[in-house]
N, C-alpha and C. Protein backbone atom coordinates (compact mmCIF):
# COMPACT_ATOMS: atom_id res chain seq x y z
N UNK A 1 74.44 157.95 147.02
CA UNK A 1 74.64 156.65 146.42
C UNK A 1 74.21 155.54 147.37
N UNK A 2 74.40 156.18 148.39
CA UNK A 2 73.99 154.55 149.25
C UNK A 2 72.88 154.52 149.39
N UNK A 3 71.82 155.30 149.34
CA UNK A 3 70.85 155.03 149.67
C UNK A 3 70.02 154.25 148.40
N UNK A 4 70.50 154.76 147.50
CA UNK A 4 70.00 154.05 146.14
C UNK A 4 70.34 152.18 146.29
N UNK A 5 71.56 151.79 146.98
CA UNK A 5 72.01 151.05 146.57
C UNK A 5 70.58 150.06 148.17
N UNK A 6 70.86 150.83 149.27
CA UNK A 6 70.04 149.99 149.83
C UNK A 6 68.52 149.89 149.45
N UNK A 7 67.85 150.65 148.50
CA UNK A 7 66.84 150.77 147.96
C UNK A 7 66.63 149.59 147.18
N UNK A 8 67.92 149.28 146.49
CA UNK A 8 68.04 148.34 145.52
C UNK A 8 68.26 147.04 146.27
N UNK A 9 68.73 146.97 147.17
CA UNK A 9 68.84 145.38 148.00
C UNK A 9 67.48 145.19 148.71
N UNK A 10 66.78 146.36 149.12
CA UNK A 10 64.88 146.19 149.58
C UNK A 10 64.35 145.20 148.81
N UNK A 11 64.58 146.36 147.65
CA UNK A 11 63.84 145.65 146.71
C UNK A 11 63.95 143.76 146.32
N UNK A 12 65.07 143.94 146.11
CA UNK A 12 65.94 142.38 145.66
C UNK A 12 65.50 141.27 146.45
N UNK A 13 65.27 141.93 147.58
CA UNK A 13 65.21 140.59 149.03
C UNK A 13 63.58 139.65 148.63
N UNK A 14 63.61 138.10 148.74
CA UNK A 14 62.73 137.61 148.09
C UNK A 14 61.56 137.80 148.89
N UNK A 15 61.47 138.10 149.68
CA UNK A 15 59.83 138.87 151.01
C UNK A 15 59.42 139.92 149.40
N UNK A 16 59.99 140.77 149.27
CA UNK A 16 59.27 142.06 148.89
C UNK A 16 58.93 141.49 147.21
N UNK A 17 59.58 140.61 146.74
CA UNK A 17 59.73 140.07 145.28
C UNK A 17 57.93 139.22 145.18
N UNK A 18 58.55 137.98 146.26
CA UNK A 18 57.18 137.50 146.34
C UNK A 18 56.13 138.25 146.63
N UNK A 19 56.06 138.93 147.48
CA UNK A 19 54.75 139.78 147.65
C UNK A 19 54.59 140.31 146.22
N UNK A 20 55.02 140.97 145.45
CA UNK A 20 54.83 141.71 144.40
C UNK A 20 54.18 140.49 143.51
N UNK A 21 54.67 139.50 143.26
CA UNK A 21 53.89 138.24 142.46
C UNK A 21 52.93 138.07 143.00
N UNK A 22 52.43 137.74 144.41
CA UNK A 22 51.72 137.53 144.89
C UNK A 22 50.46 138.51 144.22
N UNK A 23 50.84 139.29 144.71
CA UNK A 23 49.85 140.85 144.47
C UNK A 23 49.04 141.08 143.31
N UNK A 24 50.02 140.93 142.04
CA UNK A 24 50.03 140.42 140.40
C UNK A 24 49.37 139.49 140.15
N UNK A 25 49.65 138.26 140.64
CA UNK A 25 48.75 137.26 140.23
C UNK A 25 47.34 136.95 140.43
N UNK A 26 47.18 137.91 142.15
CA UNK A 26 46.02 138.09 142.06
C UNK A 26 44.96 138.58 141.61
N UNK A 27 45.57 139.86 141.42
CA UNK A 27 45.03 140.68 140.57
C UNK A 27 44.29 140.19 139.53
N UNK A 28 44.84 139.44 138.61
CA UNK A 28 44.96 138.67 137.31
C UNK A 28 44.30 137.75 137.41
N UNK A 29 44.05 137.04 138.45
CA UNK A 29 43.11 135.86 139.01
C UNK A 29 41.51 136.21 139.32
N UNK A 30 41.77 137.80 139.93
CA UNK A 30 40.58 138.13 139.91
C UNK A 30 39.59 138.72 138.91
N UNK A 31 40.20 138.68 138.04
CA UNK A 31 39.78 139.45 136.86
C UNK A 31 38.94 137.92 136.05
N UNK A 32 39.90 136.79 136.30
CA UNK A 32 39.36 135.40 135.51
C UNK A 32 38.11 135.64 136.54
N UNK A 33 37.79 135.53 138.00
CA UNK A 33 36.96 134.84 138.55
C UNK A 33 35.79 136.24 138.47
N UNK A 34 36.14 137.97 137.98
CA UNK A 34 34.86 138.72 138.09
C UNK A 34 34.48 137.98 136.67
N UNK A 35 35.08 137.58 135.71
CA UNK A 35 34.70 137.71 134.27
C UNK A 35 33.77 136.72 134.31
N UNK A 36 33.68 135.52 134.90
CA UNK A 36 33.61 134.01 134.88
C UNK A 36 32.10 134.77 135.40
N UNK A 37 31.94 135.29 137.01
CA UNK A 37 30.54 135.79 137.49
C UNK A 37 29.57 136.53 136.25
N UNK A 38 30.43 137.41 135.86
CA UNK A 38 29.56 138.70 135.02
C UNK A 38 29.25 137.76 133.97
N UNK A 39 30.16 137.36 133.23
CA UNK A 39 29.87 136.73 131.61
C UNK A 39 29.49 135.79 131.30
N UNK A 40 29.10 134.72 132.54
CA UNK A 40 28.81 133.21 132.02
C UNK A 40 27.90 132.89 133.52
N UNK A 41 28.16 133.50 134.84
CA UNK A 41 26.80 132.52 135.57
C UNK A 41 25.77 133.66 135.74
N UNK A 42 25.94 134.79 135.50
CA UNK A 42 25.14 136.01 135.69
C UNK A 42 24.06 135.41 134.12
N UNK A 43 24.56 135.44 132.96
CA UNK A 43 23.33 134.97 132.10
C UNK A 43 22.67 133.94 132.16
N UNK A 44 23.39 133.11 133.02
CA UNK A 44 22.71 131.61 132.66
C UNK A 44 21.35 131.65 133.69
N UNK A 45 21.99 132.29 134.84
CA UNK A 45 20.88 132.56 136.10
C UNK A 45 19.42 133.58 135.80
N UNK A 46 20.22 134.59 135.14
CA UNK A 46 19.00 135.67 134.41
C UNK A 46 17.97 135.07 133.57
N UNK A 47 18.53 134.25 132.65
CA UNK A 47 17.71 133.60 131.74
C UNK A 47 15.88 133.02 132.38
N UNK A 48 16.60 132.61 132.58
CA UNK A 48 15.04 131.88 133.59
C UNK A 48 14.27 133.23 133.83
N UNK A 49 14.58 134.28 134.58
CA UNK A 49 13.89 134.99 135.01
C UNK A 49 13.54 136.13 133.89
N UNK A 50 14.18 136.31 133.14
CA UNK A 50 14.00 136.87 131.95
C UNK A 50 12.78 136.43 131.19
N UNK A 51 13.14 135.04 130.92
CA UNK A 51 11.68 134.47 129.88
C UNK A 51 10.29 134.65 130.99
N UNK A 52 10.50 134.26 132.24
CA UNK A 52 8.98 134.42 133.15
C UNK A 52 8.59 135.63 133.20
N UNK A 53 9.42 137.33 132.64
CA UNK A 53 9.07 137.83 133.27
C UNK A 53 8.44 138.37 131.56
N UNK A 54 9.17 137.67 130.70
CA UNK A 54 8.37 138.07 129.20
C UNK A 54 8.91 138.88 128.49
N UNK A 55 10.46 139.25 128.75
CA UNK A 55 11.06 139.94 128.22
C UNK A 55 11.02 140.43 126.76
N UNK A 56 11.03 141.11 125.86
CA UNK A 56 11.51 140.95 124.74
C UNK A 56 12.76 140.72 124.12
N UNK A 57 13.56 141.41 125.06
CA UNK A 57 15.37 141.06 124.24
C UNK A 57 15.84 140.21 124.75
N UNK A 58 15.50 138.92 124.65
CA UNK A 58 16.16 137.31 125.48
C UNK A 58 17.33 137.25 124.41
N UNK A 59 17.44 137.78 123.36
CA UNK A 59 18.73 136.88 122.20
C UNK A 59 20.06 136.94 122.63
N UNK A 60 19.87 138.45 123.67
CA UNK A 60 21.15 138.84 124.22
C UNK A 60 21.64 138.13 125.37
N UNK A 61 20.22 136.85 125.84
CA UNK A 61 20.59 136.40 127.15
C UNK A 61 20.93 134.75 126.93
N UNK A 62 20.68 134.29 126.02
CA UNK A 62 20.34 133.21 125.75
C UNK A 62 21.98 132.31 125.28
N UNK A 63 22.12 131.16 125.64
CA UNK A 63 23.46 130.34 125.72
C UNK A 63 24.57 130.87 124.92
N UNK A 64 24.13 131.55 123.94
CA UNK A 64 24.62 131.94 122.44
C UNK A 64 25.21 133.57 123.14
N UNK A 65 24.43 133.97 123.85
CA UNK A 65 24.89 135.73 124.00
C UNK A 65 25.33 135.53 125.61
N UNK A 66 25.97 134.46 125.97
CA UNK A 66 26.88 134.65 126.73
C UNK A 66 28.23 135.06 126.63
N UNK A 67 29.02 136.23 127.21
CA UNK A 67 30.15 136.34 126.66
C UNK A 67 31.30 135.60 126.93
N UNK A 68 31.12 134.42 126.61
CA UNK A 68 32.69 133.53 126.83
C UNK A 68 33.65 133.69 126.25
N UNK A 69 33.73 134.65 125.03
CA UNK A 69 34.76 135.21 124.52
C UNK A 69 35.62 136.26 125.66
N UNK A 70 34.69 136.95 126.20
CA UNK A 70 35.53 137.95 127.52
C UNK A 70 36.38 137.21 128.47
N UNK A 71 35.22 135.84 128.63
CA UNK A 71 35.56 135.19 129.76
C UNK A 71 37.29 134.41 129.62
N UNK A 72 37.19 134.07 128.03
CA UNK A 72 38.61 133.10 127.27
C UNK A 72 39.64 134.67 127.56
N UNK A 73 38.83 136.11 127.16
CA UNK A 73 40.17 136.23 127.05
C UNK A 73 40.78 137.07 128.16
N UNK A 74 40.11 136.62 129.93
CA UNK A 74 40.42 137.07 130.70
C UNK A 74 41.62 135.84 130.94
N UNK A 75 41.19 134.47 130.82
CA UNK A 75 42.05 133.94 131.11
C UNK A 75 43.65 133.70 130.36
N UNK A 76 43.27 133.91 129.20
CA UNK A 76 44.72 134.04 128.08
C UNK A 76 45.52 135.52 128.55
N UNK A 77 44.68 136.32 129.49
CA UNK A 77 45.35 137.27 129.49
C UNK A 77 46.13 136.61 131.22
N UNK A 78 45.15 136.17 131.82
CA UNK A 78 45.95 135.69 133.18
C UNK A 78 47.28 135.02 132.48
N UNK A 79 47.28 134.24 131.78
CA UNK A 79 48.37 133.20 131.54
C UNK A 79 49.63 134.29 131.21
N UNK A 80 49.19 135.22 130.03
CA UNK A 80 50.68 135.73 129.95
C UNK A 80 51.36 136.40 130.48
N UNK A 81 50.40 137.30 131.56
CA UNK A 81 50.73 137.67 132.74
C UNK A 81 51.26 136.50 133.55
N UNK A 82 51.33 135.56 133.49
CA UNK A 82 51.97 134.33 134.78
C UNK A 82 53.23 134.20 133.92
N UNK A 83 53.12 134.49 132.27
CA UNK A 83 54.69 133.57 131.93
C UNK A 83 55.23 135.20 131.97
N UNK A 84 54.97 136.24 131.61
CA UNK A 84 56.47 137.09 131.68
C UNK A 84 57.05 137.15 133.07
N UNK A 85 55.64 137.20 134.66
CA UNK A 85 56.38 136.87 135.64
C UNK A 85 57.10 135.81 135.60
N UNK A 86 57.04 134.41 135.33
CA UNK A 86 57.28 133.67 135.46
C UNK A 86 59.07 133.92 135.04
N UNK A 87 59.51 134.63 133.82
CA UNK A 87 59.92 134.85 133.23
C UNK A 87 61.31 135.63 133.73
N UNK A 88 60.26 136.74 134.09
CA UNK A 88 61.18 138.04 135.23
C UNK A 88 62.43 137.54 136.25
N UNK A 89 61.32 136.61 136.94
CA UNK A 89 61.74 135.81 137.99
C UNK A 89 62.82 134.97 137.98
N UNK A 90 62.92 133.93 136.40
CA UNK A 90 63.51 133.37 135.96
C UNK A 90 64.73 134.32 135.68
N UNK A 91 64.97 135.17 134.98
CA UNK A 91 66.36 135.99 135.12
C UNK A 91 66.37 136.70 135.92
N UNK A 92 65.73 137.17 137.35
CA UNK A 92 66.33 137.80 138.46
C UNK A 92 67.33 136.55 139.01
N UNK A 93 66.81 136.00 139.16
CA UNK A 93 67.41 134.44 139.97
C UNK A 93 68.64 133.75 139.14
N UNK A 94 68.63 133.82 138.21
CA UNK A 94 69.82 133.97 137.21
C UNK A 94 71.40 135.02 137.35
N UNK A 95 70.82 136.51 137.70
CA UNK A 95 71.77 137.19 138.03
C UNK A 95 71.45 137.34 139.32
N UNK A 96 71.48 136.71 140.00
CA UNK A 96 71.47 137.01 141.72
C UNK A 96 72.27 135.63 141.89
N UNK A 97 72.36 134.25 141.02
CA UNK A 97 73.25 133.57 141.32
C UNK A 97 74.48 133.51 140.69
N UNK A 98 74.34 134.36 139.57
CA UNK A 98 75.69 134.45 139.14
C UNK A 98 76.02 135.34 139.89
N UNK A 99 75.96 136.42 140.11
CA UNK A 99 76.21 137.44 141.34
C UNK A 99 76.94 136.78 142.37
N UNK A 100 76.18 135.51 143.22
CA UNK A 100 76.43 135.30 144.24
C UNK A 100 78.29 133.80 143.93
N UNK A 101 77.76 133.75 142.83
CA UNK A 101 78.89 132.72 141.89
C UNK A 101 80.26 133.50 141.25
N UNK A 102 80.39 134.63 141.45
CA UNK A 102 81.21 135.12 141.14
C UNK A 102 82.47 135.42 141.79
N UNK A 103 83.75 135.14 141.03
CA UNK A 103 84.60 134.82 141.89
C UNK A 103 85.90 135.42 142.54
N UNK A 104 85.52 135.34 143.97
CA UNK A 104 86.47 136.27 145.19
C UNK A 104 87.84 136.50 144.67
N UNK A 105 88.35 137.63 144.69
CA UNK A 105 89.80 137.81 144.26
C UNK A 105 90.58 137.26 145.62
N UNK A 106 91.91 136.42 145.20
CA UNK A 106 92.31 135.52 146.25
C UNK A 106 93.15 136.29 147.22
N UNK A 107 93.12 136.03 148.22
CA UNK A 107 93.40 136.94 149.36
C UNK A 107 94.71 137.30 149.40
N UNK A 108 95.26 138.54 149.65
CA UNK A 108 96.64 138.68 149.53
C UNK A 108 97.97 137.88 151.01
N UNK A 109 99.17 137.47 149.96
CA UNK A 109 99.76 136.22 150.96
C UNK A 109 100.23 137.00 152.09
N UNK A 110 99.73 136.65 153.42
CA UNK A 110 100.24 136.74 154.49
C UNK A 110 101.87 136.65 154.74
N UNK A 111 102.35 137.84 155.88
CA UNK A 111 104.03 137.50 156.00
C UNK A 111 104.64 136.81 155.79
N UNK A 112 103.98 135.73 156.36
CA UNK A 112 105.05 134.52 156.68
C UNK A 112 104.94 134.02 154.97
N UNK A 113 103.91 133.91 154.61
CA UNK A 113 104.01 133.76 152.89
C UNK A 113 105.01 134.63 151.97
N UNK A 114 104.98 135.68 151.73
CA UNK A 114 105.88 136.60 151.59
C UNK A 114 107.33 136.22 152.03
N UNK A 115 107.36 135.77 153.09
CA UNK A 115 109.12 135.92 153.77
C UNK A 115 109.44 134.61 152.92
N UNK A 116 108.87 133.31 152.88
CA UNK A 116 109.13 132.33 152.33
C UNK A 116 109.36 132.39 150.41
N UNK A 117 108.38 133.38 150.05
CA UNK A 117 108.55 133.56 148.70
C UNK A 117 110.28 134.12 148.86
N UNK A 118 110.07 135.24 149.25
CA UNK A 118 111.44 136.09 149.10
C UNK A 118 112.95 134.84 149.52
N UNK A 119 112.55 134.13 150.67
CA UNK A 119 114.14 132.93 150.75
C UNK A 119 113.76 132.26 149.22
N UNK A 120 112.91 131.34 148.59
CA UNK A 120 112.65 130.45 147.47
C UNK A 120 113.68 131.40 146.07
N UNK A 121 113.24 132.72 146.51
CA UNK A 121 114.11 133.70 145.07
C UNK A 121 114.64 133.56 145.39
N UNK A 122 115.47 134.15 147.11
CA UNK A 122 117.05 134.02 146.95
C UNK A 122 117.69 132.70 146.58
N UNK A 123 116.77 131.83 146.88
CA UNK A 123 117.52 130.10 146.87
C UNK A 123 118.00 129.90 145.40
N UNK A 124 116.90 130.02 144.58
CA UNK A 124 117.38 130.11 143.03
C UNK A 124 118.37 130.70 142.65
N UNK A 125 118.82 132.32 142.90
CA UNK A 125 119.57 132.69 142.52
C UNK A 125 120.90 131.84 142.84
C-alpha cells in the first residue's frame, strides 16, 4: 500500500504535472507547425518550380489544392487538446484544494483541560 500511495503523491507534485502538459502541448503544437510546413508553404514554394519545370498535374499544386483543410484541422485539434488539459488541471487543483481545505479534527483537551472540565461538573452538581 505504501508504495502505491507514494506513487500517487509523485505523480500529484506540480514538477511532474507540468512537465506532462508541457510534453502534450507540444506535441500538439508540433503537429500545427509540421501541418502548416507540409500543407500550405511546401505548395506554395513547389508551385513555381512545378510550372518551369512543365509539369502536367499542377491542379493538385495550385492555391486551390493546398491542403488547409489538414492544416484547420490540426489546429482545432490543438485547441481541444489545450481545453480538456486545461480542464484536467482545472479539477486536479480543485481536489487538491479541497483536500488541502479540509477540516482537522480538533485536538483532544489537554489535562489541565480535562481536570477543569471535571471541577465545572462537580461545581454544578
Amino acid at each position: 500500500m505504501g508504495l502505491s500511495k507514494e506513487f500517487k503523491d509523485f505523480i500529484m507534485r506540480g514538477n511532474v504535472v507540468d512537465l506532462a502538459v508541457g510534453v502534450i502541448i507540444g506535441g500538439a503544437f508540433g503537429a500545427i507547425v509540421n501541418s502548416l510546413v507540409a500543407d500550405i508553404i511546401t505548395p506554395i514554394m513547389l508551385q513555381p518550380a512545378l510550372k518551369a519545370a512543365g509539369a502536367e498535374d499542377l491542379a493538385s499544386w495550385k492555391p486551390g489544392g493546398m491542403l488547409l483543410g489538414k492544416f484547420i484541422a490540426s489546429v482545432i485539434s490543438f485547441l481541444v487538446i489545450a481545453f480538456v488539459l486545461f480542464m484536467i488541471i482545472k479539477g486536479m487543483n480543485a481536489a487538491m484544494k479541497k483536500k488541502d481545505e479540509a477540516p482537522a479534527a480538533p485536538p483532544e483537551p489537554s489535562n489541565q483541560e480535562k481536570l477543569l472540565t471535571e471541577i465545572r461538573d462537580l461545581l454544578k452538581k
